[in-house]
Protein backbone atom coordinates (compact mmCIF):
# COMPACT_ATOMS: atom_id res chain seq x y z
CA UNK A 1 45.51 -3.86 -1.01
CA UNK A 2 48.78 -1.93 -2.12
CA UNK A 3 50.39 -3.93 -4.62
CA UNK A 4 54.19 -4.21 -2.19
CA UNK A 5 51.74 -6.18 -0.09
CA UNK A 6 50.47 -8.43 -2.68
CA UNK A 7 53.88 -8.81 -4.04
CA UNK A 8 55.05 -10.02 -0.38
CA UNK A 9 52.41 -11.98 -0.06
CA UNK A 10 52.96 -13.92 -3.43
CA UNK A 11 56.96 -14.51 -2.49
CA UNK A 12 55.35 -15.79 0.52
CA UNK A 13 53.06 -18.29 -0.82
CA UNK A 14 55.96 -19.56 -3.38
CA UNK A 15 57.53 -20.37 0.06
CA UNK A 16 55.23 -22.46 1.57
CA UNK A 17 54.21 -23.93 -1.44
CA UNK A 18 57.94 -25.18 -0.73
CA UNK A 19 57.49 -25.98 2.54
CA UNK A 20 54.62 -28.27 1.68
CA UNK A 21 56.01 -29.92 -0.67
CA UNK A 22 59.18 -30.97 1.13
CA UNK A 23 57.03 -31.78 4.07
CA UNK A 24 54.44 -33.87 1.68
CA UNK A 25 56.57 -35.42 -0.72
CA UNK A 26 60.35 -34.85 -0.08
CA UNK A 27 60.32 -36.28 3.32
CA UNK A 28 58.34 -39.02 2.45
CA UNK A 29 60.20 -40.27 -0.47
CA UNK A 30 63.15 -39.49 1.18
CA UNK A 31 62.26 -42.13 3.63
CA UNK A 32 60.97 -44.74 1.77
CA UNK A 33 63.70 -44.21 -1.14
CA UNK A 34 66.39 -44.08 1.46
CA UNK A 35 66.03 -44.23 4.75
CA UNK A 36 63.13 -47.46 5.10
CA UNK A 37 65.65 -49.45 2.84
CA UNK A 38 68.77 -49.25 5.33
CA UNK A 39 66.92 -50.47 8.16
CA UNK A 40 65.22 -46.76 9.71
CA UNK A 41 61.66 -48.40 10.58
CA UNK A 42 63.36 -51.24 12.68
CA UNK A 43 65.89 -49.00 13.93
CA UNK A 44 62.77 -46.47 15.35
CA UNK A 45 60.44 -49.08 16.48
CA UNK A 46 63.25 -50.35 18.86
CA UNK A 47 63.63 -46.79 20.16
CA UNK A 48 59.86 -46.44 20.60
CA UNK A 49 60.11 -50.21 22.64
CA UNK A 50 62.96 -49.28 25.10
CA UNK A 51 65.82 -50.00 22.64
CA UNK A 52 68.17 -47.15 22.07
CA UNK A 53 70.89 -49.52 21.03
CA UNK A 54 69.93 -50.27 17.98
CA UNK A 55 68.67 -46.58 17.33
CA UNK A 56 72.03 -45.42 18.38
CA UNK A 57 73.98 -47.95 16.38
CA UNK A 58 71.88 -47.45 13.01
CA UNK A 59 72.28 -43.37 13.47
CA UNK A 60 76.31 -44.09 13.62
CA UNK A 61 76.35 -46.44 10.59
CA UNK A 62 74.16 -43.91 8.40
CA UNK A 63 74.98 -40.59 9.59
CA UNK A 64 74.93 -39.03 6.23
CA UNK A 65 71.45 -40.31 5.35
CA UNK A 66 70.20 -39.21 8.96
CA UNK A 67 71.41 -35.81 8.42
CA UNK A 68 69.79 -35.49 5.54
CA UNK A 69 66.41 -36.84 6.43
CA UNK A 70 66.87 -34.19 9.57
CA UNK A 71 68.05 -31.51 6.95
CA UNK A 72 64.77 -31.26 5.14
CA UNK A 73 62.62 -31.45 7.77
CA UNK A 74 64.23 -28.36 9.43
CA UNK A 75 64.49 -26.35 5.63
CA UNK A 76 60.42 -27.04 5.46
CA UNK A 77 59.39 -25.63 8.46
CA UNK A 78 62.03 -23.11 8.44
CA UNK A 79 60.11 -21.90 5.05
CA UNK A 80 57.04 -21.62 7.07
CA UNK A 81 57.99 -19.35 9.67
CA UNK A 82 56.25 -16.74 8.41
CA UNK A 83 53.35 -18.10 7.82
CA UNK A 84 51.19 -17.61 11.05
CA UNK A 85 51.51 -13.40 10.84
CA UNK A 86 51.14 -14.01 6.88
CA UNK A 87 47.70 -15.20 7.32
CA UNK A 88 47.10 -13.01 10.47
CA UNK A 89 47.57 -10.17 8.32
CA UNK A 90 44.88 -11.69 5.74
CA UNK A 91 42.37 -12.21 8.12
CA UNK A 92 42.34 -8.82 10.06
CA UNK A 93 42.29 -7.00 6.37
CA UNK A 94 39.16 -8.90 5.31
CA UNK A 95 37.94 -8.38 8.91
CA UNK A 96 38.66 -4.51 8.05
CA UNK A 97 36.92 -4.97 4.62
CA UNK A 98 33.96 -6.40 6.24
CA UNK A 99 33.87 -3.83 8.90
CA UNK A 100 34.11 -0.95 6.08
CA UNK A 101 31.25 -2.49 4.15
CA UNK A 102 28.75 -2.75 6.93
CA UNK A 103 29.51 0.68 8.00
CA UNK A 104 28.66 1.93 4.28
CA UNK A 105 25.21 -0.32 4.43
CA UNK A 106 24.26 1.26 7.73
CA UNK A 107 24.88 5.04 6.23
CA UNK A 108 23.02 4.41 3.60
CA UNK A 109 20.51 7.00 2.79
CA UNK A 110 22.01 9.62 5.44
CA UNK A 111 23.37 13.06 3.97
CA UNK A 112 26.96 13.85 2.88
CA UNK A 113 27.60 16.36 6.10
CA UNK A 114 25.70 13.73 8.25
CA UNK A 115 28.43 10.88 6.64
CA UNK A 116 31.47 13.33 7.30
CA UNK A 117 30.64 14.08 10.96
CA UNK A 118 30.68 10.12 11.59
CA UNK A 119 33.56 9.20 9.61
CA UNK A 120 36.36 7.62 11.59
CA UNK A 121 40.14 8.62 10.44
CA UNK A 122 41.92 5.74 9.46
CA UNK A 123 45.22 5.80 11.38
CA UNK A 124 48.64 5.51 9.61
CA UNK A 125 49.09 2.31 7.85
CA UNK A 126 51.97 -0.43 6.92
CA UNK A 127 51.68 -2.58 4.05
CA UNK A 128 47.60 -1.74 4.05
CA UNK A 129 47.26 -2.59 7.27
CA UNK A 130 46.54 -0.11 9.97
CA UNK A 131 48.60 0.46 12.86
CA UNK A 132 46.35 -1.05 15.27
CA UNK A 133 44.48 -3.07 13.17
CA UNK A 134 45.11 -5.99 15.96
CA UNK A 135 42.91 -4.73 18.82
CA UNK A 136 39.81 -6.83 19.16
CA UNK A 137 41.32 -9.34 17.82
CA UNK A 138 42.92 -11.75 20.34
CA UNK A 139 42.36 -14.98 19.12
CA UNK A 140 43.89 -14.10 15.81
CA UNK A 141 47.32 -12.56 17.84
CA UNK A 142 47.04 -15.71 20.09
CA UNK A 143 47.16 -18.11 16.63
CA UNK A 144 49.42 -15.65 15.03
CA UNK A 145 52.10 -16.06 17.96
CA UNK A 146 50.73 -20.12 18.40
CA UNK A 147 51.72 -20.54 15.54
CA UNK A 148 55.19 -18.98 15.24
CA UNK A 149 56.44 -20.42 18.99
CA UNK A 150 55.30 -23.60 17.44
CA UNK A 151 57.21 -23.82 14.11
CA UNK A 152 60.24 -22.62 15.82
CA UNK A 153 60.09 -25.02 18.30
CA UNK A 154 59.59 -27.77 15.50
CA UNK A 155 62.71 -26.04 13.41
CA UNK A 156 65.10 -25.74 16.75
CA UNK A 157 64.00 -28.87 18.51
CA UNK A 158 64.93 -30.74 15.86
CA UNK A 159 67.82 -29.05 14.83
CA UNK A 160 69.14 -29.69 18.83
CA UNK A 161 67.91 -33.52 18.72
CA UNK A 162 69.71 -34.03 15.42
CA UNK A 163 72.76 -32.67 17.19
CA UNK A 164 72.77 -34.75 19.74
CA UNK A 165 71.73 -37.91 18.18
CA UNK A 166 75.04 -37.06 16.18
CA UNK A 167 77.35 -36.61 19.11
CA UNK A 168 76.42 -39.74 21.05
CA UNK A 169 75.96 -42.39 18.17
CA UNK A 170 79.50 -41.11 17.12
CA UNK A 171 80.56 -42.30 20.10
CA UNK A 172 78.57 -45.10 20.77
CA UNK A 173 79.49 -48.93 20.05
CA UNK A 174 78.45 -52.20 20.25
CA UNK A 175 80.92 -52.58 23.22
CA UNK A 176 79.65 -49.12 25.30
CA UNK A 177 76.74 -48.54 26.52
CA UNK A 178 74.81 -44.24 26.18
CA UNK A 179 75.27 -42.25 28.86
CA UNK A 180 72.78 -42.31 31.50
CA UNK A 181 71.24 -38.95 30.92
CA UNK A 182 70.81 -40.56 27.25
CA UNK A 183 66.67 -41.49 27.56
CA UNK A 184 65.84 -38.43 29.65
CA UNK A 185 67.07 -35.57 27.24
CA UNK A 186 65.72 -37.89 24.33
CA UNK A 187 62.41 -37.85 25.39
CA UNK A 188 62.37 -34.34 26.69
CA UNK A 189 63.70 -32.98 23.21
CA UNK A 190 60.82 -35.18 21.63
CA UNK A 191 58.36 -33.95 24.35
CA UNK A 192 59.65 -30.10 23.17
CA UNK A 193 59.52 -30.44 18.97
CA UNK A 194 56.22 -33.15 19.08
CA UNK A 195 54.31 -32.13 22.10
CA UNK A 196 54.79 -28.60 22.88
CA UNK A 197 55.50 -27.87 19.55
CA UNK A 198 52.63 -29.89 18.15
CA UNK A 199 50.49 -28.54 20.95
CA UNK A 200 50.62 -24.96 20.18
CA UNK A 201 50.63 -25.90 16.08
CA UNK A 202 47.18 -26.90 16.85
CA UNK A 203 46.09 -24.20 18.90
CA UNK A 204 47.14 -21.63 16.11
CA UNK A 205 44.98 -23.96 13.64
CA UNK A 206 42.42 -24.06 15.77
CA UNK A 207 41.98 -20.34 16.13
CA UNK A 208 42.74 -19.87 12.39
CA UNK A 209 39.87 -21.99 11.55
CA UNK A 210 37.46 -20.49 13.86
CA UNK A 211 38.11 -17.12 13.18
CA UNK A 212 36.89 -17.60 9.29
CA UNK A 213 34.31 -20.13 10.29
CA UNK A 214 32.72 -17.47 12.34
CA UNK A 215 31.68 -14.91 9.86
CA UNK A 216 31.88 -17.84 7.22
CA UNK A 217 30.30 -16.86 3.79
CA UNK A 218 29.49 -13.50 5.18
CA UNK A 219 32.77 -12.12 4.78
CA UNK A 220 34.62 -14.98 3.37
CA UNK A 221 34.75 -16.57 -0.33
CA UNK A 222 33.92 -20.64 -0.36
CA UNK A 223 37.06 -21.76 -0.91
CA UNK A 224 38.00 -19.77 2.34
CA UNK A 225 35.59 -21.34 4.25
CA UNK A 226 36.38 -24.86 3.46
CA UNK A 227 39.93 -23.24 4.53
CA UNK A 228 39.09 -22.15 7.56
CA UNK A 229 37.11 -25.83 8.29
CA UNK A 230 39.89 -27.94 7.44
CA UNK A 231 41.83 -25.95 9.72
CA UNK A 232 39.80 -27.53 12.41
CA UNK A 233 40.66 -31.19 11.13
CA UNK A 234 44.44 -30.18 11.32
CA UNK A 235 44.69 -29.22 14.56
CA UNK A 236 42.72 -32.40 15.89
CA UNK A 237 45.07 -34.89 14.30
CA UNK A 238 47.81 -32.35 15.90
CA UNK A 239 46.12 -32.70 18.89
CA UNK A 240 46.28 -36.25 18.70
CA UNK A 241 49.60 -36.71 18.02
CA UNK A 242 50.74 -34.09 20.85
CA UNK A 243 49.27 -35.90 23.02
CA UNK A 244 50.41 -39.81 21.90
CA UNK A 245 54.28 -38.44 21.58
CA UNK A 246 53.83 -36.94 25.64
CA UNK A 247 52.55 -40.69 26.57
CA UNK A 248 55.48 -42.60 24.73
CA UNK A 249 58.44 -40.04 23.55
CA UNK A 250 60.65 -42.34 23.41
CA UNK A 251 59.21 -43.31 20.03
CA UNK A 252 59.48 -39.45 18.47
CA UNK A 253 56.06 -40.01 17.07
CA UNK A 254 53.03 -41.01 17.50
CA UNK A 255 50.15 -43.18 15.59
CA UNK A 256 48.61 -39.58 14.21
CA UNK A 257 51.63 -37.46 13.89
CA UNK A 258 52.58 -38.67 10.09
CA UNK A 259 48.72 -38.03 8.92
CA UNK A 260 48.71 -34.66 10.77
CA UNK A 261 52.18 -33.79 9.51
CA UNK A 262 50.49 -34.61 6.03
CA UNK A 263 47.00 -32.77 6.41
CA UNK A 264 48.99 -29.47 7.86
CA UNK A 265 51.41 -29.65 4.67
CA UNK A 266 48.18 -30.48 2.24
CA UNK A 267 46.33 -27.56 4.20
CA UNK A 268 50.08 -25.05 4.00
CA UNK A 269 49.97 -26.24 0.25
CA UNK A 270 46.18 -25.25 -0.50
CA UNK A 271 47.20 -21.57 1.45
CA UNK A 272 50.12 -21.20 -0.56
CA UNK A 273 48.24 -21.85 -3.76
CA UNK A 274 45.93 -19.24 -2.74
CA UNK A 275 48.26 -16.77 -2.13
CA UNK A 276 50.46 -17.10 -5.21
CA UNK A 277 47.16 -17.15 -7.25
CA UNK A 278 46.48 -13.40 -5.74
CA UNK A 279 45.63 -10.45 -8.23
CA UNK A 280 45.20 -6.82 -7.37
CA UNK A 281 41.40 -5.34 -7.12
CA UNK A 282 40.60 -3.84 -10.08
């Protein structure tokens, strides 16, 4: 691994170790500190029953605190955008490590001119990685793009619901009622960020965990493994929350989308923490 690489890779991991923290504590606090205080909860749970009112009305009177709350949600999973390719890139060099180490076991005991008439040229490479280093590996380009379509639908969906939230409740009074277009782009902005979004967020997690499941300890340190597994457990609880937000958008969440939201930022932490730990091969 050249060093560039494991020098982008640590920057990298100090970014997500961001992320994960704004998503696992920052948000959080932000809402029980500031946001649960002024009324929020009530204010959502009447949007989840029917009630944009009082959703509407709140988001006027406490525009400032709404922005904010929206603010850090978009800055954490903006910091994770690079993740998916990140760990793509990790798990198609160990696959290339592993490959390289079972070729030297199975030339073991052949000649020197035998080994040089079977030795395959190792195309031109960026950042250690060869140039197509991705064929045969489709699951890991499916996560890898997953992954990316689904934090930047997270990041822009609710960058374009916190928009509009803004225009209408700025607008919107006791004595006027939202336009009638109002519920339908609401719940089809909420469908985008928590259901499509979510959707493919656990499809990339999914494939991420399988892929180092698979060769598990063969190829893969412990603490990789039990990586790789939890991986699995985030994208059910994504799953689950994808698919409770599609049956009531209206509410913007679901029962299982705060404890997946939390497992994925535990999960991004425990990455990050790996990859700023990184040292060169001696």
């Amino acid at each position: 691994m050249k060093r560039t690489f494991l020098t982008k890779l640590r920057i990298n991991g100090a970014y997500y170790l961001i992320g994960a923290l704004l998503l696992l504590l920052g948000v959080p606090l932000y809402q029980s500190l500031i946001l649960l205080p002024q009324g929020y909860g009530d204010a959502l749970a009447s949007a989840s029953k029917g009630s944009l009112s009082s959703y509407l009305l709140w988001i006027g009177n406490h525009l400032g605190q709404f922005l904010g709350y929206r603010a850090l949600l978009i800055i954490a999973f903006t910091l994770l955008v690079s993740l998916p390719f990140t760990l793509f890139r990790i798990i198609v060099a160990q696959e290339i490590l592993g490959e390289e180490d079972e070729e030297e076991e199975n030339t073991e005991g052949e000649d020197e001119k035998d080994e040089e008439a079977g030795s395959i040229e190792t195309p031109p490479a960026t950042d250690a990685m060869p140039a197509d280093a991705w064929r045969g590996k489709g699951f890991a380009v499916l996560a890898a793009w997953s992954g990316l379509s689904s934090i930047v639908l997270y990041a822009l969906g609710t960058l374009a619901s916190t928009i509009y939230l803004a225009i209408v409740s700025n607008t919107f009074s006791m004595h006027t009622t939202a336009p009638a277009s109002f519920p339908v782009i609401f719940a089809a902005l909420s469908i985008i960020t928590n259901t499509i979004g979510g959707g493919l967020l656990a499809l990339s997690c999914l494939f991420f965990g399988a892929i180092i499941a698979r060769r598990g300890l063969k190829l893969w340190p412990g603490v990789w493994v039990a990586f790789g597994y939890t991986a699995l457990a985030v994208a059910a609880l994504l799953s689950g929350s994808a698919v409770g937000v599609a049956s009531a958008p209206m509410g913007d969440q679901a029962v299982l989308t705060t404890p997946a939201i939390l497992l994925f930022a535990l999960w991004i932490l425990w990455f990050g923490f790996m990859l700023v730990r990184l040292k060169p091969e001696v």
